[in-house]
N, C-alpha and C. Protein backbone atom coordinates (compact mmCIF):
# COMPACT_ATOMS: atom_id res chain seq x y z
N UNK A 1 44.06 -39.07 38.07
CA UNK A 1 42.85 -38.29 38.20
C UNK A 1 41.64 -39.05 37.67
N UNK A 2 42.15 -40.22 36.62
CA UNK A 2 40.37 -40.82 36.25
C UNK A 2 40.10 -41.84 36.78
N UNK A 3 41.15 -42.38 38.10
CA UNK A 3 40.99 -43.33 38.67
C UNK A 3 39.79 -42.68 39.79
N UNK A 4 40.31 -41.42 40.65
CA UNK A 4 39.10 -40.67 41.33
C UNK A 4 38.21 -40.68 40.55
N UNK A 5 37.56 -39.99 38.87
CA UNK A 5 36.11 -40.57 39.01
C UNK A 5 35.64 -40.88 38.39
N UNK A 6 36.34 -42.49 38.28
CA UNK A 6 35.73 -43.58 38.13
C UNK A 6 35.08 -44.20 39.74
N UNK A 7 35.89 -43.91 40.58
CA UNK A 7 35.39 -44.35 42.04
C UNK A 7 34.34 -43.25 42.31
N UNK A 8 34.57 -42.21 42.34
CA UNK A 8 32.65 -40.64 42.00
C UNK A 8 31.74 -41.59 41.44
N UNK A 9 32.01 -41.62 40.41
CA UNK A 9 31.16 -41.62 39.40
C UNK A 9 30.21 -43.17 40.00
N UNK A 10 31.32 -44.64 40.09
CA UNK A 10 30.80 -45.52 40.82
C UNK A 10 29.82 -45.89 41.74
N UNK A 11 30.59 -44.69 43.17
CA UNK A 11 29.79 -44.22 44.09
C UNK A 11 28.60 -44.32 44.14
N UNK A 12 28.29 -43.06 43.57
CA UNK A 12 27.34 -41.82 42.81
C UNK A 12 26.12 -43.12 42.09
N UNK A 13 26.93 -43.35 41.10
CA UNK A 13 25.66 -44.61 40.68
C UNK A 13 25.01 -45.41 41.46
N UNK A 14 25.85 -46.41 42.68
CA UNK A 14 25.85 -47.36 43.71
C UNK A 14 24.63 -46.71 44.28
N UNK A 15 25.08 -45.22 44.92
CA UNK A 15 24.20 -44.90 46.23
C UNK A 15 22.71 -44.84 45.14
N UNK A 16 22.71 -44.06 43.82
CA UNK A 16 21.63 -43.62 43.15
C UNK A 16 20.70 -44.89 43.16
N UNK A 17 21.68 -46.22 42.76
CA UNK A 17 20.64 -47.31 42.34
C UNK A 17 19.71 -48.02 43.85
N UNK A 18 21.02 -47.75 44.77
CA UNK A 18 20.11 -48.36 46.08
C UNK A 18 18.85 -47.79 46.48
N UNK A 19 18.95 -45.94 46.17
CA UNK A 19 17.59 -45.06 46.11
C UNK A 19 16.60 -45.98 45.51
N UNK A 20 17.02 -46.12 44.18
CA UNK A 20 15.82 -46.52 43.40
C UNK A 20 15.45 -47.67 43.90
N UNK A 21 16.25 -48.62 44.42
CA UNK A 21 15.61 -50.30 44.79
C UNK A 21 14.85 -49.97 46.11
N UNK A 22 15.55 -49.06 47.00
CA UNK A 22 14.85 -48.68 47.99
C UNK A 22 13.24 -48.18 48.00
N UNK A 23 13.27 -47.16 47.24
CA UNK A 23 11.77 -46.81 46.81
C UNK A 23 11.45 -48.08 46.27
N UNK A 24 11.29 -48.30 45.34
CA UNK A 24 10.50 -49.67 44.54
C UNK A 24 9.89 -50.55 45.52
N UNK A 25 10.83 -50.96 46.61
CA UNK A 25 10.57 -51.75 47.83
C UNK A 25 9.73 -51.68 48.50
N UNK A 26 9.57 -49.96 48.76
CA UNK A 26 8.92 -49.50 49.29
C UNK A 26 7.46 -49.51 48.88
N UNK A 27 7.17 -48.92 47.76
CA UNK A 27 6.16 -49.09 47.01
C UNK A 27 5.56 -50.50 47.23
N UNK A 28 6.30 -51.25 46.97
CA UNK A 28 6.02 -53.01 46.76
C UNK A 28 5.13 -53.04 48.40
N UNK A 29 6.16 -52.98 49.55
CA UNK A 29 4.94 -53.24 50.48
C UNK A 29 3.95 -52.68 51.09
N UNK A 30 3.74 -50.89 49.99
CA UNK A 30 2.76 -50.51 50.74
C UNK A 30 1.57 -50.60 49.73
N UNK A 31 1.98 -51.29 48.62
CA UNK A 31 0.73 -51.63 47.38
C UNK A 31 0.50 -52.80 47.85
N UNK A 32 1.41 -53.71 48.31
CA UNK A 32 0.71 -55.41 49.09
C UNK A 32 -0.55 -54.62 50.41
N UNK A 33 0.34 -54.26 50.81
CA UNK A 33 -0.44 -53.89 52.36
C UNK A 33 -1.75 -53.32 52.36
N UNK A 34 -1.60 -52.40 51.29
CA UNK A 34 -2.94 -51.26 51.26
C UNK A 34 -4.57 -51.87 51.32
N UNK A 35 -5.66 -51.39 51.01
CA UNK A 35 -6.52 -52.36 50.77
C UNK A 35 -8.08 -51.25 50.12
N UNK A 36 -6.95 -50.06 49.83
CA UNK A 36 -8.03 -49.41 48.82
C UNK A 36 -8.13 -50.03 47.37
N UNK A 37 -6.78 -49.97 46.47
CA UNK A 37 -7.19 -50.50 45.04
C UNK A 37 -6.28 -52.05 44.46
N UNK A 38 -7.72 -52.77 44.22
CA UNK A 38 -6.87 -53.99 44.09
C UNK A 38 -6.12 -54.47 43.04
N UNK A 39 -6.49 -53.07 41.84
CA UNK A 39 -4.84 -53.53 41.30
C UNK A 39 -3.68 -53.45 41.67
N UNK A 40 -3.41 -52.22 42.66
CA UNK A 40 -2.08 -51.50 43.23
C UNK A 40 -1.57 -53.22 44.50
N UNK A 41 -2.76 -53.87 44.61
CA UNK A 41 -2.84 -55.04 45.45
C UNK A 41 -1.86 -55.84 44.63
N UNK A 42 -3.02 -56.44 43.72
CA UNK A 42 -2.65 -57.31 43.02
C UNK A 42 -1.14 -57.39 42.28
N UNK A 43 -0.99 -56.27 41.34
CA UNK A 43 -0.10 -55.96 40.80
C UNK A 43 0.74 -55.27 41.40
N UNK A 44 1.62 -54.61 42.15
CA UNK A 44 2.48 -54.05 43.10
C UNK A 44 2.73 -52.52 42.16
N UNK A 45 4.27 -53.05 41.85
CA UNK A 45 4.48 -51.88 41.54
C UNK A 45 4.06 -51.83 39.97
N UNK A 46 3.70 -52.69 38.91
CA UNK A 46 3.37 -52.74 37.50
C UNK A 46 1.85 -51.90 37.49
N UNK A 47 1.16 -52.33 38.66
CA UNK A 47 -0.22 -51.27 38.92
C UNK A 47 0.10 -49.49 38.48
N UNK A 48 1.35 -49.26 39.52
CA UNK A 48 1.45 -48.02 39.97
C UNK A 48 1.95 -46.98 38.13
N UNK A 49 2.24 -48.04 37.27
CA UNK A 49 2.79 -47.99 36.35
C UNK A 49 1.63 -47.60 35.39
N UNK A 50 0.81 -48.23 35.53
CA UNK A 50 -0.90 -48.61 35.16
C UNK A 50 -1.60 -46.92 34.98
N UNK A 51 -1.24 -46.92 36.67
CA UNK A 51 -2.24 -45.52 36.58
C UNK A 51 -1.73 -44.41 36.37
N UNK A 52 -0.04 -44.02 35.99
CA UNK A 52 0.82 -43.27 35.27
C UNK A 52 0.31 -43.27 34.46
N UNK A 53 0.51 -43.82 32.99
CA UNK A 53 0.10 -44.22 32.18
C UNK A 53 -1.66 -43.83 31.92
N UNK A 54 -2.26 -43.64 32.60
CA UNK A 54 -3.83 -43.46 32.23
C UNK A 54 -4.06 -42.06 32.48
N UNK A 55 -3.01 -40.99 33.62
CA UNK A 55 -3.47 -40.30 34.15
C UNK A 55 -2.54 -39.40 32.52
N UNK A 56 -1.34 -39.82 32.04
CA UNK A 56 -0.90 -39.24 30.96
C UNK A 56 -1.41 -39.29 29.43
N UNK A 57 -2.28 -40.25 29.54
CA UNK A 57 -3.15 -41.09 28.35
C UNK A 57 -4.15 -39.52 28.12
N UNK A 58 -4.41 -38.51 29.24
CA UNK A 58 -5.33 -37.58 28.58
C UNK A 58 -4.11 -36.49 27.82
N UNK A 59 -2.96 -36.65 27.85
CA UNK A 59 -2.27 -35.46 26.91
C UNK A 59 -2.21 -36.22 25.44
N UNK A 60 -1.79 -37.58 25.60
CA UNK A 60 -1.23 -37.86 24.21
C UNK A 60 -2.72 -38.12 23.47
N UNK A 61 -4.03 -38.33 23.93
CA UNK A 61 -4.91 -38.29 23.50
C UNK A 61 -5.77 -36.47 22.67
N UNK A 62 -4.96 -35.39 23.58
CA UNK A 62 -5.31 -34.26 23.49
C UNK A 62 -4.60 -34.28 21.92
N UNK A 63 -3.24 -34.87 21.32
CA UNK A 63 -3.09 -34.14 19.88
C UNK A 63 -2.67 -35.25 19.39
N UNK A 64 -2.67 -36.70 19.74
CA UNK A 64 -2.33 -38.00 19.07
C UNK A 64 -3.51 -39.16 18.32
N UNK A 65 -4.26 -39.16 19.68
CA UNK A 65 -5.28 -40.24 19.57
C UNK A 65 -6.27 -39.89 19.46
N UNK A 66 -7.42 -40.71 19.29
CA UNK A 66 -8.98 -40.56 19.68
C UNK A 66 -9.40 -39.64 21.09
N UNK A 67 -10.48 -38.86 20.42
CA UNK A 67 -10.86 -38.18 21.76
C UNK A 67 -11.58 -38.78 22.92
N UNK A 68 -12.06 -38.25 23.53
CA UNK A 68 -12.86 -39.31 24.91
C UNK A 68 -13.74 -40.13 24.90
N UNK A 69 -14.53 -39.63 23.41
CA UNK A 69 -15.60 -39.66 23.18
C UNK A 69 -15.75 -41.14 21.62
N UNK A 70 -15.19 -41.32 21.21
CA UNK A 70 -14.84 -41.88 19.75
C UNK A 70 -14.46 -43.14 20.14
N UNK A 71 -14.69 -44.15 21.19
CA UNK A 71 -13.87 -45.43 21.38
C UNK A 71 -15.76 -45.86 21.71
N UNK A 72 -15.40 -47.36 21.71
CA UNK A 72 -16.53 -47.82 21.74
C UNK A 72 -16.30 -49.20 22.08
N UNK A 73 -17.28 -50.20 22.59
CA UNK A 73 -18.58 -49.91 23.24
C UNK A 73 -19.26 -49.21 24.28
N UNK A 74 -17.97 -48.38 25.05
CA UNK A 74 -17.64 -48.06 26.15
C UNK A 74 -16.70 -46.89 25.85
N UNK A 75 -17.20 -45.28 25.92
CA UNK A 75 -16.26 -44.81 25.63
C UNK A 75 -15.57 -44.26 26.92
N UNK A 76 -14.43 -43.25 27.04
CA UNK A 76 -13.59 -43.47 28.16
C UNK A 76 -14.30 -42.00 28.90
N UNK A 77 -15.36 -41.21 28.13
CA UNK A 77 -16.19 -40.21 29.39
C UNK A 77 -17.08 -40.80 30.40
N UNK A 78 -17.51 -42.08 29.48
CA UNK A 78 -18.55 -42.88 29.98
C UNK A 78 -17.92 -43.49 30.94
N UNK A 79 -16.90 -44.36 30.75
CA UNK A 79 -16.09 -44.86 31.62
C UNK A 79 -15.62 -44.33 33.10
N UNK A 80 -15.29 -43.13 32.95
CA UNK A 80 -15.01 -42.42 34.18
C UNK A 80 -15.93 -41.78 35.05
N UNK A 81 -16.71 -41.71 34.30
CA UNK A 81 -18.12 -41.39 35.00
C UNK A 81 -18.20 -42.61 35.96
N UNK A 82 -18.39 -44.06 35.06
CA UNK A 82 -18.86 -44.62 36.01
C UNK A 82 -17.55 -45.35 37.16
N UNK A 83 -16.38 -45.31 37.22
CA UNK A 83 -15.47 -45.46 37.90
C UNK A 83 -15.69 -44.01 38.94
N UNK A 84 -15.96 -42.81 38.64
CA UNK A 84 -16.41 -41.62 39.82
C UNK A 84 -17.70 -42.57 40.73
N UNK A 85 -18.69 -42.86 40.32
CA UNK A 85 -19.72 -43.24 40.71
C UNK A 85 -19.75 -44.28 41.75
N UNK A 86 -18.59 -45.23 41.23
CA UNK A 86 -18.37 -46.59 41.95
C UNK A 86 -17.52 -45.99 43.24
N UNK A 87 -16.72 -45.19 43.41
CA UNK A 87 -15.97 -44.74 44.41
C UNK A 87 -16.79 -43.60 44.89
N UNK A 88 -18.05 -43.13 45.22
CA UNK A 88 -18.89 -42.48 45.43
C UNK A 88 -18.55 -41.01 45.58
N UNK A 89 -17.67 -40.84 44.39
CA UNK A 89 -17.27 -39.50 44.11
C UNK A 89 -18.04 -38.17 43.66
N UNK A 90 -18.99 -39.10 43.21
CA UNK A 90 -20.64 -38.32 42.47
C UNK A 90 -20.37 -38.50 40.96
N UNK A 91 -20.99 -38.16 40.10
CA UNK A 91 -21.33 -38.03 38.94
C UNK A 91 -21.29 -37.06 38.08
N UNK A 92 -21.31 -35.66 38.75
CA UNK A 92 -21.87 -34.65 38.12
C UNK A 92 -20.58 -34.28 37.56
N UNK A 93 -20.81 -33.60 36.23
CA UNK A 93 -19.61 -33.27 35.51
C UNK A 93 -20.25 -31.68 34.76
N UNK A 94 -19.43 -30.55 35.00
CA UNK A 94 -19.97 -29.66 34.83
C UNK A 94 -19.12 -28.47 33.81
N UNK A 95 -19.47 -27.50 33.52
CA UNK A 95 -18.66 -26.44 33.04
C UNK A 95 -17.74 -27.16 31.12
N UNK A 96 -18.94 -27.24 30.36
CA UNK A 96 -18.28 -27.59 29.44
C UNK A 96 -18.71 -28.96 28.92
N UNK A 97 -18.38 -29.27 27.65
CA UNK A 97 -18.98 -30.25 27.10
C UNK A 97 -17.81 -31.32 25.94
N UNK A 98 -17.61 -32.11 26.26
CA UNK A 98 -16.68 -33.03 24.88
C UNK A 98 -17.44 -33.62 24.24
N UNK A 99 -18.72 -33.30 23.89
CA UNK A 99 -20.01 -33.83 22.70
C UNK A 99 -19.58 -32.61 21.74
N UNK A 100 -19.84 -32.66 20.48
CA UNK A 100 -19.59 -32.41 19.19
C UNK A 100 -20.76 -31.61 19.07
N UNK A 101 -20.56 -30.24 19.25
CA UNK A 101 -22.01 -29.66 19.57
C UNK A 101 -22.72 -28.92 18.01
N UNK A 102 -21.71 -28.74 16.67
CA UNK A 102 -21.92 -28.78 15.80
C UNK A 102 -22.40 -29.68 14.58
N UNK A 103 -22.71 -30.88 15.15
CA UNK A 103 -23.62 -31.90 15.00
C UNK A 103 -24.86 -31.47 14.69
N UNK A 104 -25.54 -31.83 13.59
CA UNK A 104 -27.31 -31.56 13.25
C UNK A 104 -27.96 -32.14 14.35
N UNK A 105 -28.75 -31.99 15.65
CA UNK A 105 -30.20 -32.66 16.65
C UNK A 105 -29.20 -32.55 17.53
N UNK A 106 -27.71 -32.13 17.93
CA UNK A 106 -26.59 -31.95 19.16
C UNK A 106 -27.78 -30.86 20.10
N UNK A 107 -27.99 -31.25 21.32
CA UNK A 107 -28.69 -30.43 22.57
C UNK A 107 -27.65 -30.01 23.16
N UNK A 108 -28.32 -28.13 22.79
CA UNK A 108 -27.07 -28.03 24.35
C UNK A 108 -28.40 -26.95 24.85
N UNK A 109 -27.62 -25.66 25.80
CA UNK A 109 -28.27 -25.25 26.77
C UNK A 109 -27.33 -23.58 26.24
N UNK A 110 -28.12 -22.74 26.10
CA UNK A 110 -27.91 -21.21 25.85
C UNK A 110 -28.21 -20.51 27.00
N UNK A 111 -27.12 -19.25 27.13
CA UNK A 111 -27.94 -18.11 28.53
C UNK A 111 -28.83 -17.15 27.69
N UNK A 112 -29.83 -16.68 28.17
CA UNK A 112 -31.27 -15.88 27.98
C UNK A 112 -30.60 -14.14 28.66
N UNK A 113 -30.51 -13.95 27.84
CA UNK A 113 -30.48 -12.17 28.08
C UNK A 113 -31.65 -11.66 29.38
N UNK A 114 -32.88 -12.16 28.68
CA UNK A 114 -34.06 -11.65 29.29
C UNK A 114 -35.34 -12.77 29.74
N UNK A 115 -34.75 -13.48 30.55
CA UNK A 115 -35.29 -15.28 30.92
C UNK A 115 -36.97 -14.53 31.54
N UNK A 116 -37.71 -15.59 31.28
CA UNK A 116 -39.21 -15.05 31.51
C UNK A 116 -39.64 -16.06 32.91
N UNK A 117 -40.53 -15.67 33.91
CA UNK A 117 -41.70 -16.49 34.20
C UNK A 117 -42.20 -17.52 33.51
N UNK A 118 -41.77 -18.80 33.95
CA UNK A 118 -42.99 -19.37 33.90
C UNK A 118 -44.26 -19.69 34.02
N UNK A 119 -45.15 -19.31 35.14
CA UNK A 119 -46.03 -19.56 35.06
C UNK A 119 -46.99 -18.17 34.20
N UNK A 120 -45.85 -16.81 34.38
CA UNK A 120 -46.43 -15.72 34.01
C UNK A 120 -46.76 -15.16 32.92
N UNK A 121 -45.43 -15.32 32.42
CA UNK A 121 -44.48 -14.89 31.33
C UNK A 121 -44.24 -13.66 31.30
N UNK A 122 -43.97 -13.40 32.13
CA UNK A 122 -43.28 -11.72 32.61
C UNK A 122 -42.00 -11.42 32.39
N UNK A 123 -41.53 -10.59 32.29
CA UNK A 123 -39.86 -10.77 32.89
C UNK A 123 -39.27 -10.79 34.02
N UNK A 124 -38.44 -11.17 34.04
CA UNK A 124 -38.11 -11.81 35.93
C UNK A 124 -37.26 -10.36 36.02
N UNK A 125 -37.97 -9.96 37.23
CA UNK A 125 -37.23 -8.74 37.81
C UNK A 125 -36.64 -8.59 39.32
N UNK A 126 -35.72 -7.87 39.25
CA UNK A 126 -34.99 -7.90 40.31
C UNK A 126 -35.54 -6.81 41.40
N UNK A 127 -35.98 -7.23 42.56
CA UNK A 127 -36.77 -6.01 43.48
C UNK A 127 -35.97 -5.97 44.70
């Protein structure tokens, strides 16, 4: 009986590992081929590894590391901003802030109960 599965078990591994070389392969010539990002170019499949790695870099940063904001000369909000920009994704980043807004001279932006006219100074009413 452990002669059967040792030959399963064999199998089972054999077919599993050809999966994996298969994909990898795969990967390999469609990161050569592609001609959107030239690390995924350059680097094949160690790229694809790259941007794992960066896209998981925001959890272990959420309770391990430095926040987005705290690296320097170049920090990594700044950074992505301008990597959005370069791929003409836009810029605008909205709903929320990772600046330290309890900071003494920190600007932010409050909602107005009762927002006035400018030129009037009335209260803006709804007709």
């Amino acid at each position: 009986m452990s002669d059967a599965l040792k030959v399963i078990s064999y199998g089972f591994s054999t077919i599993a590992g050809l999966i994996v070389i298969g994909i990898v392969v795969f990967w390999f010539i469609h990161d050569v081929t592609q001609k959107k990002h030239s690390i995924l170019r350059n680097y094949p499949v160690i790229g694809r590894l790259r941007f794992f790695l960066e896209k998981q870099g925001e959890y272990f940063r959420q309770y391990f590391f430095s926040s987005d904001r705290d690296e320097m000369p170049f920090n990594r909000a700044t950074r992505s901003w301008v990597y959005r920009n370069a791929k003409n994704e836009g810029g605008i980043v909205g709903f929320g802030s990772t600046n330290d807004l309890r900071e003494p001279g920190s600007i932010f932006f409050v909602n107005v109960a009762f927002p006035y006219w400018r030129a009037t100074g009335c209260p803006l009413r709804h007709w």
